[in-house]
N, C-alpha and C. Protein backbone atom coordinates (compact mmCIF):
# COMPACT_ATOMS: atom_id res chain seq x y z
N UNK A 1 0.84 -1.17 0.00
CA UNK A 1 0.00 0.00 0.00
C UNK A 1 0.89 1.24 0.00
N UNK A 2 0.33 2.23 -0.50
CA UNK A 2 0.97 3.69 -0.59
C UNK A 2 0.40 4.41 -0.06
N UNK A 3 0.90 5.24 0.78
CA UNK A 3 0.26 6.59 0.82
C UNK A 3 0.99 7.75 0.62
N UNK A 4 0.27 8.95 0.50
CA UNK A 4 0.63 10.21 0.24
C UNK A 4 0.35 10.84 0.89
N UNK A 5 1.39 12.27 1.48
CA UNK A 5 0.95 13.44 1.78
C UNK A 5 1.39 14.53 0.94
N UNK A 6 0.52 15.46 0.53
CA UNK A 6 0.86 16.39 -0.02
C UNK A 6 0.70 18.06 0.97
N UNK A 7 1.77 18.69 0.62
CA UNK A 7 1.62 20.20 1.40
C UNK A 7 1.52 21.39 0.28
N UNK A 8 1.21 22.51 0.12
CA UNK A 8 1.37 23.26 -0.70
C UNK A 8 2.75 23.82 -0.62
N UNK A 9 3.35 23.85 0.10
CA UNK A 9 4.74 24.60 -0.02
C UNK A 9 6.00 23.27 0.52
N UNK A 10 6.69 23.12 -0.12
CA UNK A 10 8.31 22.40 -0.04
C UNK A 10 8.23 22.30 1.26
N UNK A 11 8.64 20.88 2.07
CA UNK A 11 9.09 21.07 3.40
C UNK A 11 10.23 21.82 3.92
N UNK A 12 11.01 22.08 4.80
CA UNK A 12 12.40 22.58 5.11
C UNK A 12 12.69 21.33 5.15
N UNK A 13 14.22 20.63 5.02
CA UNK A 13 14.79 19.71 5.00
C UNK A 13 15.23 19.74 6.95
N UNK A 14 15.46 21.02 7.43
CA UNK A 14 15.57 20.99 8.62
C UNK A 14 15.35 20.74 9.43
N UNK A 15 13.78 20.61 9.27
CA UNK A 15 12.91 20.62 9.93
C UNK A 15 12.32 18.70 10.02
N UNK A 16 13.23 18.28 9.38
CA UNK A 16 13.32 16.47 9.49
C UNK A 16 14.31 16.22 10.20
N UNK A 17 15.69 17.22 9.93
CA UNK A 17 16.83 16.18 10.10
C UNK A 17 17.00 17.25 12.12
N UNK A 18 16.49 18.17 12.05
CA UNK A 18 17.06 18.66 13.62
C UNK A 18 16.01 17.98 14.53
N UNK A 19 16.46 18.12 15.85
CA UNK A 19 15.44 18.03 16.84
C UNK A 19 15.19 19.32 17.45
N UNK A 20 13.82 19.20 17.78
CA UNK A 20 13.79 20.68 18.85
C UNK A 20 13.15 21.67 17.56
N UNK A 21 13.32 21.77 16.59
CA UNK A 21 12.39 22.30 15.40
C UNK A 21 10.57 22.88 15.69
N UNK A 22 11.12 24.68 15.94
CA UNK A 22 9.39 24.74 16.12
C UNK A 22 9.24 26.09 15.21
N UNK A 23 8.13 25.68 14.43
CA UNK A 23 7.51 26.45 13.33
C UNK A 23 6.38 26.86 13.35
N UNK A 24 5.87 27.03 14.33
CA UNK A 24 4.98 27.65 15.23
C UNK A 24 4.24 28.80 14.60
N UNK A 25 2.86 28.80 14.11
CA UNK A 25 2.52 30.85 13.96
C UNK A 25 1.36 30.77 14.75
N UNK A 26 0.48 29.72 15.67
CA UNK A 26 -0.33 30.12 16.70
C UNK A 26 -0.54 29.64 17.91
N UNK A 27 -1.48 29.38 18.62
CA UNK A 27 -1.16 29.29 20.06
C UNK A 27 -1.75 28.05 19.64
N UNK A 28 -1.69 26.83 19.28
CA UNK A 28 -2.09 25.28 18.70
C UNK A 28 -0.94 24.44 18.89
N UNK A 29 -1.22 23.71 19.75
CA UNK A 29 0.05 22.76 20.44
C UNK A 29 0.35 21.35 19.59
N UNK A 30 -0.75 21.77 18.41
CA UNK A 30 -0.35 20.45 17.83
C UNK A 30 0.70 21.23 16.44
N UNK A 31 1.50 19.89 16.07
CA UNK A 31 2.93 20.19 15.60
C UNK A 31 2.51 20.68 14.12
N UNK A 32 3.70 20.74 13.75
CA UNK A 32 3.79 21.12 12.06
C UNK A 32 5.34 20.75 11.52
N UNK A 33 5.19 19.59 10.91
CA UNK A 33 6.75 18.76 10.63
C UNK A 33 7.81 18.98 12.10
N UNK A 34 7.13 18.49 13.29
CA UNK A 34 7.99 18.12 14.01
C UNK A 34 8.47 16.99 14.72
N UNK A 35 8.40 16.79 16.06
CA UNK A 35 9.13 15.40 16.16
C UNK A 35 8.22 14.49 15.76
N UNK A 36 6.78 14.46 15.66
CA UNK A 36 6.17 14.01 14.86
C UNK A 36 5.97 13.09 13.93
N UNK A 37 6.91 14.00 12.66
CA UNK A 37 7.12 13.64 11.67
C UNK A 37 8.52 12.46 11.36
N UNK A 38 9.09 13.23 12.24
CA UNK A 38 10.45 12.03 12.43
C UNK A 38 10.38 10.73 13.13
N UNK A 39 9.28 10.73 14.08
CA UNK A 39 9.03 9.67 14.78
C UNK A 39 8.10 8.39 13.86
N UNK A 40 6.97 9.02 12.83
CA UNK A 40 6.40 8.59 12.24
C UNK A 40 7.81 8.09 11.18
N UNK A 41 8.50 8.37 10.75
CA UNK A 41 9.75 8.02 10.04
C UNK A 41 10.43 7.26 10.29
N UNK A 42 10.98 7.19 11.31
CA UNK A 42 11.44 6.20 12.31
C UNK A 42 10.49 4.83 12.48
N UNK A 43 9.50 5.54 13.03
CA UNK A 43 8.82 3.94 13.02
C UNK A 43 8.33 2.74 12.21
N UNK A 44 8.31 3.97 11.30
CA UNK A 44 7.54 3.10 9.67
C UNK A 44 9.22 2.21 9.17
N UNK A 45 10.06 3.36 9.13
CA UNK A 45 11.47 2.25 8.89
C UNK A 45 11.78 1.52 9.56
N UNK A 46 11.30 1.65 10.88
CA UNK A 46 11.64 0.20 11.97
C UNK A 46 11.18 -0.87 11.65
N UNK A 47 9.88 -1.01 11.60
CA UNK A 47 8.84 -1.72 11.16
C UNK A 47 8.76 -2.32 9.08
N UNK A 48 9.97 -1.75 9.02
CA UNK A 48 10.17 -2.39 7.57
C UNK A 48 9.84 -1.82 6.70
N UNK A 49 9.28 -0.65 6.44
CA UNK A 49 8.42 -0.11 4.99
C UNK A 49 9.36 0.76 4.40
N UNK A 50 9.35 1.07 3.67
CA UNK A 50 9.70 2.03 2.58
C UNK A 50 9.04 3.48 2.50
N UNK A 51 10.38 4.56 3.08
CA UNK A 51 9.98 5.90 3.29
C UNK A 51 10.65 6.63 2.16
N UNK A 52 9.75 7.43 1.35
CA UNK A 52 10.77 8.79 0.28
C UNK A 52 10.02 9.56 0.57
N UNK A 53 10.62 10.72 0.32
CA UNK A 53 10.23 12.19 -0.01
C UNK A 53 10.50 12.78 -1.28
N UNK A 54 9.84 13.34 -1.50
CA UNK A 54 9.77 13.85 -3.05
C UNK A 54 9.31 14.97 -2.40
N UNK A 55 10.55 16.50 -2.78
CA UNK A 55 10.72 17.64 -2.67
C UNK A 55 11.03 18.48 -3.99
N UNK A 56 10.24 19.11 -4.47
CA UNK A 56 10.30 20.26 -5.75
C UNK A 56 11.33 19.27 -6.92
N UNK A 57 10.23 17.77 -6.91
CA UNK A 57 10.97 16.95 -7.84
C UNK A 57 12.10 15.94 -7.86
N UNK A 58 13.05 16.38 -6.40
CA UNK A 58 13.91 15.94 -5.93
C UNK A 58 13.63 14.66 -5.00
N UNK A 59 13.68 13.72 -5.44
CA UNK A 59 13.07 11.89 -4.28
C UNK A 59 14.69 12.07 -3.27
N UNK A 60 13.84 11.95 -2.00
CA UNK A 60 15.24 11.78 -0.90
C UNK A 60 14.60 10.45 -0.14
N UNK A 61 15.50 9.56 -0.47
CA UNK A 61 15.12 8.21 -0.05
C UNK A 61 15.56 8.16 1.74
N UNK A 62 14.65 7.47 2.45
CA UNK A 62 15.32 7.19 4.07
C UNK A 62 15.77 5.99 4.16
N UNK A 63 16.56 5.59 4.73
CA UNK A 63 17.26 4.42 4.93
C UNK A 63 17.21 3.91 6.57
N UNK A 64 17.52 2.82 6.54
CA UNK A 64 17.74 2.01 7.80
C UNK A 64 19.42 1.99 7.67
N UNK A 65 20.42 2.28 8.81
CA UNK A 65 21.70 1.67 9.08
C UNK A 65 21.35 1.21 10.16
N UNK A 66 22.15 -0.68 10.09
CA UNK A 66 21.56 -1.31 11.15
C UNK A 66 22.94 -1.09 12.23
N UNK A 67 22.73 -1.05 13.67
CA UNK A 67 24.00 -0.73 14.44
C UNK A 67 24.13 -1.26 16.19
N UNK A 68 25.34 -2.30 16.04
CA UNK A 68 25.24 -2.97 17.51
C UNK A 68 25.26 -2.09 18.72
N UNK A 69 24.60 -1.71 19.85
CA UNK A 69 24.98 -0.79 20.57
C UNK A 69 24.65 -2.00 22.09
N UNK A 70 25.81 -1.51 22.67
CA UNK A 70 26.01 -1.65 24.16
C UNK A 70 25.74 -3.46 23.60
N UNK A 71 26.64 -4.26 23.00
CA UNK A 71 27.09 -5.64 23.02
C UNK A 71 25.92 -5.98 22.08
């Protein structure tokens, strides 16, 4: 299955790759491409699926690096 989101304006690329990212213009506590969006990213690649972005034409593929930590 596929899905799509579409926005009218280009995401910031920043606004994926920082943490702490707030783009804020009212007093509405719910987010706008924030941790959010990375978490939903994260999880969908945890869980195995296949994440791209397609920005003003440009496909930025996400990847999994798999990595031993603490043994």
């Amino acid at each position: 299955m596929t899905v799509y989101f579409c926005n009218a304006e280009p995401i910031d690329l920043n606004a994926i790759a920082l943490m702490g990212v707030s783009v804020k213009t009212g007093a509405s506590p719910i987010g706008y491409f924030g941790t959010g969006l990375k978490f939903s990213i994260a999880t969908l690649l945890r869980t195995g699926h296949e994440v791209t972005l397609i920005r003003n034409g440009e496909t930025i593929p996400f990847t999994v690096n798999h990595e031993v930590i603490r043994g």
